[in-house]
Protein backbone atom coordinates (compact mmCIF):
# COMPACT_ATOMS: atom_id res chain seq x y z
CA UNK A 1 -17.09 -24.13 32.32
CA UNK A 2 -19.72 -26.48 30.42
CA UNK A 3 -20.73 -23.33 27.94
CA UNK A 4 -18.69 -20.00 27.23
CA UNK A 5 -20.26 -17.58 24.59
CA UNK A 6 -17.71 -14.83 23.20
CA UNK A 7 -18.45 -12.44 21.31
CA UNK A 8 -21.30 -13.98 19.22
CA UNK A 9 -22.55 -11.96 16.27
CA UNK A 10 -24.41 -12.60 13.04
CA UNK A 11 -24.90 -10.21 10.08
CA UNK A 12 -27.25 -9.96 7.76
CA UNK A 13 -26.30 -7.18 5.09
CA UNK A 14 -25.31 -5.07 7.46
CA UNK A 15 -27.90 -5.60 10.35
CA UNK A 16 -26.48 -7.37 13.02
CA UNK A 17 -29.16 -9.58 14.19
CA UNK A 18 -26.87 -11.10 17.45
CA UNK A 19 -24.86 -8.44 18.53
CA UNK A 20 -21.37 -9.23 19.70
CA UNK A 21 -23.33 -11.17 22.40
CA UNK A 22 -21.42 -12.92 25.26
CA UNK A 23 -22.12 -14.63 28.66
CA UNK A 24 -21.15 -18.51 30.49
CA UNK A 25 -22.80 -21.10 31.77
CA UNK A 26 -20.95 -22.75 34.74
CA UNK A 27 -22.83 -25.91 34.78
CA UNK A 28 -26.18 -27.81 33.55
CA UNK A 29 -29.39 -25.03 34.17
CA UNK A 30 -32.32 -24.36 33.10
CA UNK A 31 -31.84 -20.83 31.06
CA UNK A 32 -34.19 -18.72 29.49
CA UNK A 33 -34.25 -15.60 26.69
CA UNK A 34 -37.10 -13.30 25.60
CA UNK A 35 -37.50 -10.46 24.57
CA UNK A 36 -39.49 -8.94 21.85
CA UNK A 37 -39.70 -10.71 18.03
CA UNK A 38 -36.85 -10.46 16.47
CA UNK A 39 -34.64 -9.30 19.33
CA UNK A 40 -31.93 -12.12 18.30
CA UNK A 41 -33.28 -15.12 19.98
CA UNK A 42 -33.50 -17.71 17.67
CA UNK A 43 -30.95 -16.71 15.82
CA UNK A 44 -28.90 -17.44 18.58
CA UNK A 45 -30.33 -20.65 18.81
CA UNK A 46 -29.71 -21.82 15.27
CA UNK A 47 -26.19 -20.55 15.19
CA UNK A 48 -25.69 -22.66 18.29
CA UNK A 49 -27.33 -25.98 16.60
CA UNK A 50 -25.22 -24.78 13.93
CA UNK A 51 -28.42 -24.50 11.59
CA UNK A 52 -26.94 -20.90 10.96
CA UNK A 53 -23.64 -19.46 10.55
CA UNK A 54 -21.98 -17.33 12.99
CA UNK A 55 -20.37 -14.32 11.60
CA UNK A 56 -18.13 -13.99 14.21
CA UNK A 57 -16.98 -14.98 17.87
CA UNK A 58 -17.29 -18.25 19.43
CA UNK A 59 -19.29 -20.64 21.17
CA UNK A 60 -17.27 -22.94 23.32
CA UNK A 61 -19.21 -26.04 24.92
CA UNK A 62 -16.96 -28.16 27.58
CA UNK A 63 -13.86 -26.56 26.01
CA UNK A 64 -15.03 -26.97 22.02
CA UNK A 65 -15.90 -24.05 19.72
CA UNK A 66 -18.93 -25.92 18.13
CA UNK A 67 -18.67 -23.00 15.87
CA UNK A 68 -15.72 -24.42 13.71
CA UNK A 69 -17.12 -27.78 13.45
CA UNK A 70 -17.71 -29.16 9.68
CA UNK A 71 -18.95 -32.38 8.53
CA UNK A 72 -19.55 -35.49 9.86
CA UNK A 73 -18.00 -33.79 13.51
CA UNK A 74 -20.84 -30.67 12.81
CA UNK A 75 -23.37 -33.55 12.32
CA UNK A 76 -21.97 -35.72 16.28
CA UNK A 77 -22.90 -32.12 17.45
CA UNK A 78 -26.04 -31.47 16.10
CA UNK A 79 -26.80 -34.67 17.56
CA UNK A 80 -25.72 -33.67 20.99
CA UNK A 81 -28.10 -30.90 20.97
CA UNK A 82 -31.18 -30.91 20.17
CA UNK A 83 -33.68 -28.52 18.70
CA UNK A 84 -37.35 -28.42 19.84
CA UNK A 85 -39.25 -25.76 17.07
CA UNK A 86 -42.44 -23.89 17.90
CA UNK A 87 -44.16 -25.74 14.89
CA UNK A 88 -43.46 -28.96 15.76
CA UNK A 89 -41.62 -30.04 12.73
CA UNK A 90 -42.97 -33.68 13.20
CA UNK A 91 -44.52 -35.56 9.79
CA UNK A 92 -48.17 -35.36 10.01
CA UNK A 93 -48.80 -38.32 8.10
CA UNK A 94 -46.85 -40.50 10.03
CA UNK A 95 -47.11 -42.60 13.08
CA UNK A 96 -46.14 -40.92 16.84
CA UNK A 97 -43.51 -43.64 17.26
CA UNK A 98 -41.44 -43.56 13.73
CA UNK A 99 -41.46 -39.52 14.15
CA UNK A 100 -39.57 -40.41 17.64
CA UNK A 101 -37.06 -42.73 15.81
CA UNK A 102 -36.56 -39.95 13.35
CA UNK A 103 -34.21 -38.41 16.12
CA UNK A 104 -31.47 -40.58 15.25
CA UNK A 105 -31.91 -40.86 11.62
CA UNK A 106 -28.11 -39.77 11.22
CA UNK A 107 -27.15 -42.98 13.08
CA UNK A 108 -28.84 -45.52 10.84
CA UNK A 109 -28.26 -46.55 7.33
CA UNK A 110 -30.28 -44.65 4.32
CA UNK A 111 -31.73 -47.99 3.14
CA UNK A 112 -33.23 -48.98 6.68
CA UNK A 113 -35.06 -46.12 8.20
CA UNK A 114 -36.32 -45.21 4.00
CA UNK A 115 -37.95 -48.74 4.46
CA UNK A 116 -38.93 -48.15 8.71
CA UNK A 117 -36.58 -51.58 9.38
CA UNK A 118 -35.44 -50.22 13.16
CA UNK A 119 -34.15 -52.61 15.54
CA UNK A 120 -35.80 -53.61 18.37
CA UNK A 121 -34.28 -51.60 21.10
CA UNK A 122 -34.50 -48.70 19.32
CA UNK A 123 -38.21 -49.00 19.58
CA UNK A 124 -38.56 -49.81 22.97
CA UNK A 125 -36.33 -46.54 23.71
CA UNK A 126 -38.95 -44.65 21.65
CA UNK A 127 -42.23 -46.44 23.39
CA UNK A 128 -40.10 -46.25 27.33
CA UNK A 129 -39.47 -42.26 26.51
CA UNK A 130 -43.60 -41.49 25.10
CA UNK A 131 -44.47 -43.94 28.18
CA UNK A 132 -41.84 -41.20 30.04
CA UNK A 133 -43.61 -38.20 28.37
CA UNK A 134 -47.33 -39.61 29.23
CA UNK A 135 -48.17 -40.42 25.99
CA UNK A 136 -47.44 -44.03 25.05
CA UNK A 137 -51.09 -44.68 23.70
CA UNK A 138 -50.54 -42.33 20.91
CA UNK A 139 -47.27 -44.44 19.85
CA UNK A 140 -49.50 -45.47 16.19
CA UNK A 141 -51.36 -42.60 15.59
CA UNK A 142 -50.72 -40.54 13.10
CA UNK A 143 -49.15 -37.45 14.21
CA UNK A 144 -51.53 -34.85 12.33
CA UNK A 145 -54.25 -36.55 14.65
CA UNK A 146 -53.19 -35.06 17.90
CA UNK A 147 -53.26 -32.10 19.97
CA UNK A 148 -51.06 -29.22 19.92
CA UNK A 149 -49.88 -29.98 23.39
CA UNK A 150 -49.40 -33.82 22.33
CA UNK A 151 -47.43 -33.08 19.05
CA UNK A 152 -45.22 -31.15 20.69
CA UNK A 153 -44.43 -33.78 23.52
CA UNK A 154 -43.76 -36.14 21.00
CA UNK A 155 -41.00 -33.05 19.47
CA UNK A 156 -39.47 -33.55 23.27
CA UNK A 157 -39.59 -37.21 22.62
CA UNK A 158 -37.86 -37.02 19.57
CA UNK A 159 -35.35 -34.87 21.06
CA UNK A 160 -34.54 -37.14 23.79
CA UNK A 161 -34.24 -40.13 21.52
CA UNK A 162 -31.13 -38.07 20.35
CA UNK A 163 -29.98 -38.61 24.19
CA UNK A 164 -28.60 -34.95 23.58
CA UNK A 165 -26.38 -33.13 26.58
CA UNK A 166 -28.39 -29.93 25.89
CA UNK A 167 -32.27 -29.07 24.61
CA UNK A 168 -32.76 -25.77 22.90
CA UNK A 169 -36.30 -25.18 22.58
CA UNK A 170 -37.70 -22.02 20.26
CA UNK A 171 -40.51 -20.65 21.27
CA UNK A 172 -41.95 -24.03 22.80
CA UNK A 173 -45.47 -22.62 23.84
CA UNK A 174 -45.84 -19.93 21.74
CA UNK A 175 -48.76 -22.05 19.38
CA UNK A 176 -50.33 -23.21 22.56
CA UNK A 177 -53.23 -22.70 24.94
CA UNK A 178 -52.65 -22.22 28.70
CA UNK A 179 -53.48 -25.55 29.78
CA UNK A 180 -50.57 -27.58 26.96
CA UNK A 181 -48.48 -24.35 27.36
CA UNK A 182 -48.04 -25.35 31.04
CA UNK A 183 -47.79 -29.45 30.34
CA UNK A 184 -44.76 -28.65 28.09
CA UNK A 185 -42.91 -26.35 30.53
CA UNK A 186 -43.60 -28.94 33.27
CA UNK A 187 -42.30 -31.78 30.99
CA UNK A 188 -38.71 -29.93 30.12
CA UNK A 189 -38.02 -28.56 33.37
CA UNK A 190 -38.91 -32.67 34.54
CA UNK A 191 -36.30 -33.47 31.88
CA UNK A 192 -33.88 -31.22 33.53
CA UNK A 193 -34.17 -32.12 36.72
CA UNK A 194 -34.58 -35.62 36.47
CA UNK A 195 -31.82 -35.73 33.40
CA UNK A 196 -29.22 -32.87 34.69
CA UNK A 197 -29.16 -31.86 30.36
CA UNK A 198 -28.84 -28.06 29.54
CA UNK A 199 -32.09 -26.91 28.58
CA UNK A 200 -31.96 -23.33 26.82
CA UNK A 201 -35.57 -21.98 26.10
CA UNK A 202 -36.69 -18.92 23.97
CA UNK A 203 -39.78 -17.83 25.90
CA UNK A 204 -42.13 -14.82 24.97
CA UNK A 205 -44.26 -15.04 28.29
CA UNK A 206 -42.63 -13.29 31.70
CA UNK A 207 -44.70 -15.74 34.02
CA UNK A 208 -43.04 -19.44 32.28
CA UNK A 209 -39.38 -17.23 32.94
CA UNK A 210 -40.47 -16.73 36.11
CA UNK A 211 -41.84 -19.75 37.21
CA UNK A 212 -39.41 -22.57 34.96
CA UNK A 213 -35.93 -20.53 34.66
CA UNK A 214 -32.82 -20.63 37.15
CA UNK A 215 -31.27 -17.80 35.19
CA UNK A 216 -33.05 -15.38 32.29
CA UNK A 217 -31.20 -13.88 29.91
CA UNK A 218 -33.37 -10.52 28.13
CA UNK A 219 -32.04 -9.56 24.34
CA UNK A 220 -33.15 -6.16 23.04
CA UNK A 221 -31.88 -5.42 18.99
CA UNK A 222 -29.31 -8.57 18.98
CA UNK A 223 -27.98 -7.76 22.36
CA UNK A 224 -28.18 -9.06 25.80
CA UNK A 225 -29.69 -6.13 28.17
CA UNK A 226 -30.15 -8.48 31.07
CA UNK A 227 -28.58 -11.55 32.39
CA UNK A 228 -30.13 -12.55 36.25
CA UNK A 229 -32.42 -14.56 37.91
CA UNK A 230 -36.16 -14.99 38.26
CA UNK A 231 -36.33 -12.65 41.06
CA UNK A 232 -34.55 -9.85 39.66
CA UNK A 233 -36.97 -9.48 36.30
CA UNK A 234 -38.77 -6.71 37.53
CA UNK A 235 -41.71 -5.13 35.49
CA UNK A 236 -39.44 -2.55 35.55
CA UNK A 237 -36.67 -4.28 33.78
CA UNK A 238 -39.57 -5.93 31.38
CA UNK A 239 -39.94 -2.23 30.29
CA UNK A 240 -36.14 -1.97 29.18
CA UNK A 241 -36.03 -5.62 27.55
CA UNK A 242 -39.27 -5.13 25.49
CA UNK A 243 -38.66 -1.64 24.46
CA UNK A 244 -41.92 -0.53 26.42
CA UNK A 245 -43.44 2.56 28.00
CA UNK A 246 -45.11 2.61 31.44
CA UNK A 247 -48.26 1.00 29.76
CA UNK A 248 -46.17 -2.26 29.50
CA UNK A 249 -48.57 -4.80 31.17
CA UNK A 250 -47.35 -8.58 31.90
CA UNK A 251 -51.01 -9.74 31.41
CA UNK A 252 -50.40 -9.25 28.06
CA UNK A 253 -47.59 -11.61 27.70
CA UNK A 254 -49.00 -14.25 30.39
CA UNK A 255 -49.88 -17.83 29.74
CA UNK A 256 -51.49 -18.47 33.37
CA UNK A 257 -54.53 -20.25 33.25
CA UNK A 258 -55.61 -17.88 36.41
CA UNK A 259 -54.98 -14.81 34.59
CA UNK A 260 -55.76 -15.11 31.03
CA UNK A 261 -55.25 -11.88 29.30
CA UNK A 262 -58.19 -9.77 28.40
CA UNK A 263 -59.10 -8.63 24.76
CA UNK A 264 -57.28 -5.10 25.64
CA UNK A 265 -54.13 -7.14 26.90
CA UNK A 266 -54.09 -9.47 24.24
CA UNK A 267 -53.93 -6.21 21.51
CA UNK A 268 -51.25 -4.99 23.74
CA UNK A 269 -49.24 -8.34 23.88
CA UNK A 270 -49.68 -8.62 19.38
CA UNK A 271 -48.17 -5.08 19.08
CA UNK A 272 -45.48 -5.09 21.63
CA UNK A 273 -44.44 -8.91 20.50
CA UNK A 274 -44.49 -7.98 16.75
């Protein structure tokens, strides 16, 4: 079993925002969880990159509870899997190719990347993977100067540098427009197929589940509500995940170019995803 979850929770005061969650993953997928803001799903995620602490249960990946790792062995982990943000979380002012090297700034010394001394094929791993991503003529611009789509390609870039065995990515579209939304979904599910990692994806938007996702995994107040495939999420079962009446309309949570929602939808979509 590459990844066993048992029994996950995480408290804050007394809220439970994951929710004695469990479920497996038999082998490398492509996985997806929405549901509605603040349903549980990036907490999950962080307590998984171990950016957050689990209150209790375990996550086990190919045999390891990651959960009960400290130190420098917490650190080989966090390097193993790699966290793609909604906001990019790249330095504006600098270049697209140092922000790429700054995915394995816990392999090189302090004094080298403070003064940008990386060796040679270091670089041309960063320059091969934007030349990978379709974007190796941005490689010295500054990152502020690109497009939302572009910055966060070079976020994917960064994370591959890592050469992680699984990609969590929070919310990876939710900042952009149709057309970037659907580069960035094309470029991880590429990187899956092409790369066999574990990709685990937050996603707001029923269409990218539907369309990117082998399995989809729904989370309702901290706790899983639905665990299937594409096929199987139903508006119906929408309705139960978000919390929704028969209103519920998935043009409000769609990021299809062909069906962009309309001014009604979109109102919809801000108070059901608040």
């Amino acid at each position: 079993m590459l990844l066993q979850v048992r029994n996950v929770t995480r408290l804050f005061g007394t809220k439970a925002a994951v929710d004695n969650i469990s479920f497996d993953v038999a082998k490398s997928g492509f996985v997806g969880i929405i549901g509605r803001s603040g349903a549980g799903k990036s907490t999950f995620l962080r307590m998984m990159n171990r950016l957050t602490d689990a209150t209790g249960g375990e996550i086990a990946f190919e045999g390891r509870n990651i959960l009960t790792l400290q130190g420098a062995d917490k650190r080989a982990w966090q390097s193993q899997c790699a966290m793609i943000f909604q906001q990019f979380n790249l330095v504006p002012r600098m270049d697209v190719a140092s922000n790429v090297l700054h995915g394995i700034l816990n392999r090189r010394s302090t004094l080298s990347t403070m003064f940008s001394f990386w060796p040679d094929d270091d670089v041309l791993k960063a320059l091969a993977i934007l030349d990978r991503l379709g974007i190796a003529e941005q490689a010295t611009k500054r990152a502020e100067a690109l497009s939302g789509g572009q910055q966060q390609r070079v976020a994917i870039a960064r994370a591959l540098m890592q050469d992680p065995k699984v990609i969590l990515a929070d919310e990876p579209i939710a900042s952009l427009d149709p057309m970037n939304a659907q580069i960035v979904m094309d470029t991880l599910r590429r990187i899956h197929d092409e790369d066999r990692r574990l990709v685990i994806a937050n996603l707001h938007t029923l269409d990218t589940a539907r369309r990117y996702c082998d399995r989809v995994i729904g989370m309702r107040d901290g706790r899983i509500v639905f665990d299937g495939t594409p096929e199987q999420l139903t508006t119906g079962v929408a309705r139960d995940i978000y919390g929704a009446d028969a209103s519920f309309s998935e043009n409000a949570t769609s990021t299809s170019i062909e069906a962009l929602p309309s001014d009604a939808d979109a109102d919809y979509a801000r108070r059901m995803l608040a």
